[in-house]
C-alpha atoms as a PDB file:
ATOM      1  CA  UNK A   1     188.111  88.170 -64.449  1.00  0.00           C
ATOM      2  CA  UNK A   2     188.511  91.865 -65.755  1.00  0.00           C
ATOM      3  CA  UNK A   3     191.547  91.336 -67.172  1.00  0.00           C
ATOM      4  CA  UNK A   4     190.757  88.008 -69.196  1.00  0.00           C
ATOM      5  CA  UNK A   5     187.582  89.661 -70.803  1.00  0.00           C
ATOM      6  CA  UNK A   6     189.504  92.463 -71.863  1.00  0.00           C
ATOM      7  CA  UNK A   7     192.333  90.624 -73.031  1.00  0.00           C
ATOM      8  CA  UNK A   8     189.581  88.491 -74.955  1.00  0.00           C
ATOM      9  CA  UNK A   9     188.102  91.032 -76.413  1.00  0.00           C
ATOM     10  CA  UNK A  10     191.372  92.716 -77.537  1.00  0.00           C
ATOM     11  CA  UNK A  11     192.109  89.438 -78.943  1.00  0.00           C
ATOM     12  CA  UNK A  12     189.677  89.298 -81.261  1.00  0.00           C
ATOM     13  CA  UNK A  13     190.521  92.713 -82.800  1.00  0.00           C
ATOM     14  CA  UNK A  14     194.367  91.876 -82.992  1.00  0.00           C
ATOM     15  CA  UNK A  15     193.433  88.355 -84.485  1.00  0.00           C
ATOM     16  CA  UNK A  16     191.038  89.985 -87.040  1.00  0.00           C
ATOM     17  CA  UNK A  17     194.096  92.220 -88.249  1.00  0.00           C
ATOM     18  CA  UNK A  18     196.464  89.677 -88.725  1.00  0.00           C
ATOM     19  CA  UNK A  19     194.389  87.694 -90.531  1.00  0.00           C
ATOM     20  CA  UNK A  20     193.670  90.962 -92.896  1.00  0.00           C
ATOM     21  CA  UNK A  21     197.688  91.638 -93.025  1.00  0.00           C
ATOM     22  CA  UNK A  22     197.837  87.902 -93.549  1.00  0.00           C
ATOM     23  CA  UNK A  23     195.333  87.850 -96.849  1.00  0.00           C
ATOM     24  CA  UNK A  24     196.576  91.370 -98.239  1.00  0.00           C
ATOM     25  CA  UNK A  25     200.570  89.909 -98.252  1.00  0.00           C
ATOM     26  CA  UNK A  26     202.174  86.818 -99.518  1.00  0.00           C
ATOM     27  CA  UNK A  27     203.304  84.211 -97.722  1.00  0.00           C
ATOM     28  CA  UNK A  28     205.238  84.324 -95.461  1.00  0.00           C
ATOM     29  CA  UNK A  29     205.639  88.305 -95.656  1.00  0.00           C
ATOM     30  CA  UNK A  30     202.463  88.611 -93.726  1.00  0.00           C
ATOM     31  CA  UNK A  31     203.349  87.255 -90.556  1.00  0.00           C
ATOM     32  CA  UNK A  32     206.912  88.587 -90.665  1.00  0.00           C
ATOM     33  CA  UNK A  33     205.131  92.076 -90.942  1.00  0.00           C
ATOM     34  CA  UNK A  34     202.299  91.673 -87.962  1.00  0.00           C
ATOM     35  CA  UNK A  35     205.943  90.302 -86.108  1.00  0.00           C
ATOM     36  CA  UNK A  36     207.517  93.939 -86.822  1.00  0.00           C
ATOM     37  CA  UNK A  37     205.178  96.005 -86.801  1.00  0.00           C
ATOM     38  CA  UNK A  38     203.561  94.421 -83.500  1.00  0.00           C
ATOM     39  CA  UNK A  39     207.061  94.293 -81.823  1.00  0.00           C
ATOM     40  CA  UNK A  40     207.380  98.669 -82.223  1.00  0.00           C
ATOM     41  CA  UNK A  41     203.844  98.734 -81.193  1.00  0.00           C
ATOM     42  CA  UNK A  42     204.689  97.058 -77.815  1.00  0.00           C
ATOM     43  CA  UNK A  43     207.858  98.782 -77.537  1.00  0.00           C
ATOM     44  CA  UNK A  44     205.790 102.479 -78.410  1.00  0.00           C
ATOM     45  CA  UNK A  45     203.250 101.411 -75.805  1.00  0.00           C
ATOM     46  CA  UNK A  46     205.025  99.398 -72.862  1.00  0.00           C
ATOM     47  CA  UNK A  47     206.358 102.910 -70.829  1.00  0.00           C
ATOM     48  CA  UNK A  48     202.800 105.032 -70.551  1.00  0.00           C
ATOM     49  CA  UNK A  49     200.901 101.098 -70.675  1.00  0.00           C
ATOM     50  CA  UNK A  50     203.330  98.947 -68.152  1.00  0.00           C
ATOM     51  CA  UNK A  51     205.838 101.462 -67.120  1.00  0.00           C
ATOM     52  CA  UNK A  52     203.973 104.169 -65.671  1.00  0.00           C
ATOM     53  CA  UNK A  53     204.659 105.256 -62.193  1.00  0.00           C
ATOM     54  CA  UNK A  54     201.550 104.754 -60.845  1.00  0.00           C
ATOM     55  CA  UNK A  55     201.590 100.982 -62.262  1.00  0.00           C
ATOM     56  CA  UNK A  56     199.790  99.424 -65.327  1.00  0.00           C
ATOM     57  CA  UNK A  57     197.292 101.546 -67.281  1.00  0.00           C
ATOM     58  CA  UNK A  58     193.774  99.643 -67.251  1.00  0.00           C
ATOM     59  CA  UNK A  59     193.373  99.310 -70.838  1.00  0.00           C
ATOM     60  CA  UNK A  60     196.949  97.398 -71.050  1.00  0.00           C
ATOM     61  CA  UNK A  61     195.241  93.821 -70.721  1.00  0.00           C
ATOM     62  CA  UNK A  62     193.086  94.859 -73.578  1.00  0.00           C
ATOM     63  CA  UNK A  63     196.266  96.125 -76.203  1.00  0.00           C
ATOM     64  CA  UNK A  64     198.807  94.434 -74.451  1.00  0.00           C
ATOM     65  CA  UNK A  65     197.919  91.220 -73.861  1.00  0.00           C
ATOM     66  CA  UNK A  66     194.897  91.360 -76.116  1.00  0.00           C
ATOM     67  CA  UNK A  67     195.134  93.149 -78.997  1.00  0.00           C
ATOM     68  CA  UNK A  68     199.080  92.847 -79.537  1.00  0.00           C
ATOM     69  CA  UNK A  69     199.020  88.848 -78.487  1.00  0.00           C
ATOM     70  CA  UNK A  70     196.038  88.507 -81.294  1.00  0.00           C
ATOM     71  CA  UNK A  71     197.820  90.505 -83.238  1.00  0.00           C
ATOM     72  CA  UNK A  72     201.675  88.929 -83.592  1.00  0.00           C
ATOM     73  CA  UNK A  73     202.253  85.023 -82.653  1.00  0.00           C
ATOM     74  CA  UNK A  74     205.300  83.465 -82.681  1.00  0.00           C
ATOM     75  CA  UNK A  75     203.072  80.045 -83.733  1.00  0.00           C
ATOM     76  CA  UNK A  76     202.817  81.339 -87.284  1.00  0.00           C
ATOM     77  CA  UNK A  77     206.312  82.821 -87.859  1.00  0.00           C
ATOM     78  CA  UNK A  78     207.534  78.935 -86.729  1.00  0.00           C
ATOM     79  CA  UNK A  79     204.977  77.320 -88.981  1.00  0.00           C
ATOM     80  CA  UNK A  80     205.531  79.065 -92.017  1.00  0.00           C
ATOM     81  CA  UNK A  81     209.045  78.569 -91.045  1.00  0.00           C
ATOM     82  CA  UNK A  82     208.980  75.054 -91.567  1.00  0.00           C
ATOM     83  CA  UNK A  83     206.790  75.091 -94.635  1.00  0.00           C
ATOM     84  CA  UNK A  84     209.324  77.090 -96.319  1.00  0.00           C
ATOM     85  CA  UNK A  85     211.911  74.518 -95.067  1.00  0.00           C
ATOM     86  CA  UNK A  86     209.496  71.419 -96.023  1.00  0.00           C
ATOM     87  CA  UNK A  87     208.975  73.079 -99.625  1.00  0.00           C
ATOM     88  CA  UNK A  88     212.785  73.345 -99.889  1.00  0.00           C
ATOM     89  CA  UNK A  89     213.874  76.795 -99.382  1.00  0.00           C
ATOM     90  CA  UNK A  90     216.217  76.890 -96.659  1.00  0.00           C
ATOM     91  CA  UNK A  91     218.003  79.913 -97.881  1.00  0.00           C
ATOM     92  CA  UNK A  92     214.610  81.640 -97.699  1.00  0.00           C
ATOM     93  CA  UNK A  93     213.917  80.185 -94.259  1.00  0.00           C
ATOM     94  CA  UNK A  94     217.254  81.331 -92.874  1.00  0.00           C
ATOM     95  CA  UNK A  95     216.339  84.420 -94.137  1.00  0.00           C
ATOM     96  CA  UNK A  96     212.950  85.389 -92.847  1.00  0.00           C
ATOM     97  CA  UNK A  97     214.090  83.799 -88.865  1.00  0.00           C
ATOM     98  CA  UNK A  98     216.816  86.177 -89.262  1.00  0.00           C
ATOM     99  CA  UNK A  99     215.258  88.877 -90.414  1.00  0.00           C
ATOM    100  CA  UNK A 100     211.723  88.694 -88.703  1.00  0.00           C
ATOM    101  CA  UNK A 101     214.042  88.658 -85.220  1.00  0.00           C
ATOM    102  CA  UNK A 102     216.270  90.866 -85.862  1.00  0.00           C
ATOM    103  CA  UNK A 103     213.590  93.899 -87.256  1.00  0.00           C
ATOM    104  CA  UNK A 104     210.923  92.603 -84.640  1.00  0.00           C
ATOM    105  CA  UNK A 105     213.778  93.323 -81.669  1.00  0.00           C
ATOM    106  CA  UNK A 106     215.056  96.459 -83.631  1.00  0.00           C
ATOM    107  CA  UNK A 107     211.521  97.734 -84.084  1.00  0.00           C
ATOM    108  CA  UNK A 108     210.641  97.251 -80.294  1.00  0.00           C
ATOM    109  CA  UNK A 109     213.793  99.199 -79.096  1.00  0.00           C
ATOM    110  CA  UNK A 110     212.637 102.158 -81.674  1.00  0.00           C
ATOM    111  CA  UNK A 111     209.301 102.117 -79.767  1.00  0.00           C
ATOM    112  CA  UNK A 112     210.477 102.199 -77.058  1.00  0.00           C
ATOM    113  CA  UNK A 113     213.025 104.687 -77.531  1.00  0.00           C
ATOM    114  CA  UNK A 114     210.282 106.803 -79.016  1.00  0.00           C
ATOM    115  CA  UNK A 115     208.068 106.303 -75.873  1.00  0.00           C
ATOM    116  CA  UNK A 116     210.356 107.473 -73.528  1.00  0.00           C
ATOM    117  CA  UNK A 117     211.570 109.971 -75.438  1.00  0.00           C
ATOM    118  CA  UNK A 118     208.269 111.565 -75.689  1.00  0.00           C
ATOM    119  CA  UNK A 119     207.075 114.373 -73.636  1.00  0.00           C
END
């Protein structure tokens, strides 16, 4: 029960960010940048959060689960996905799936790089 409170009430903070990203950028940038920028975030914090040696850090449910899962959602990036291919722009379509996978996978190996790399 621990775990689903504080993933809850990480939820709500991650949730309440991307819907600020989501108003201060265009569509579709904002969801391609709470993608990104969530995917380093989870790479920076998965080794002292999930990969410690002593097993998970307590607060992970709460920014792991919580406030990373509110943050990013792969139900946006598909919607907005299909708008842009319902309004006509393919090219741009083909464009932001390739892009928002390949920077969100980039920018979680640079996390974690960083994380492990740190002292």
């Amino acid at each position: 029960m621990r775990f689903v409170l504080l993933a809850s009430l990480g939820g709500a903070i991650g949730s309440g960010l991307r819907a600020a990203v989501g108003l201060w950028l265009p569509f579709p940038w904002g969801t391609f940048a709470v993608n990104v920028l969530g995917s380093f975030a989870i790479g920076l914090l998965a080794v002292p959060l999930l990969m410690a040696e002593r097993g998970p850090h307590p607060v992970a449910p709460f920014v792991v689960a919580g406030v990373l899962g509110g943050f990013t959602t792969f139900s946006a990036f598909s919607l907005d996905t299909l708008r842009l291919i319902e309004a006509g722009r393919i090219g741009l379509a083909l464009l932001y799936v390739g892009a928002s996978v390949a920077l969100s996978l980039l920018a979680g190996a640079f996390g974690l790089a960083l994380a492990r790399a740190a002292p």
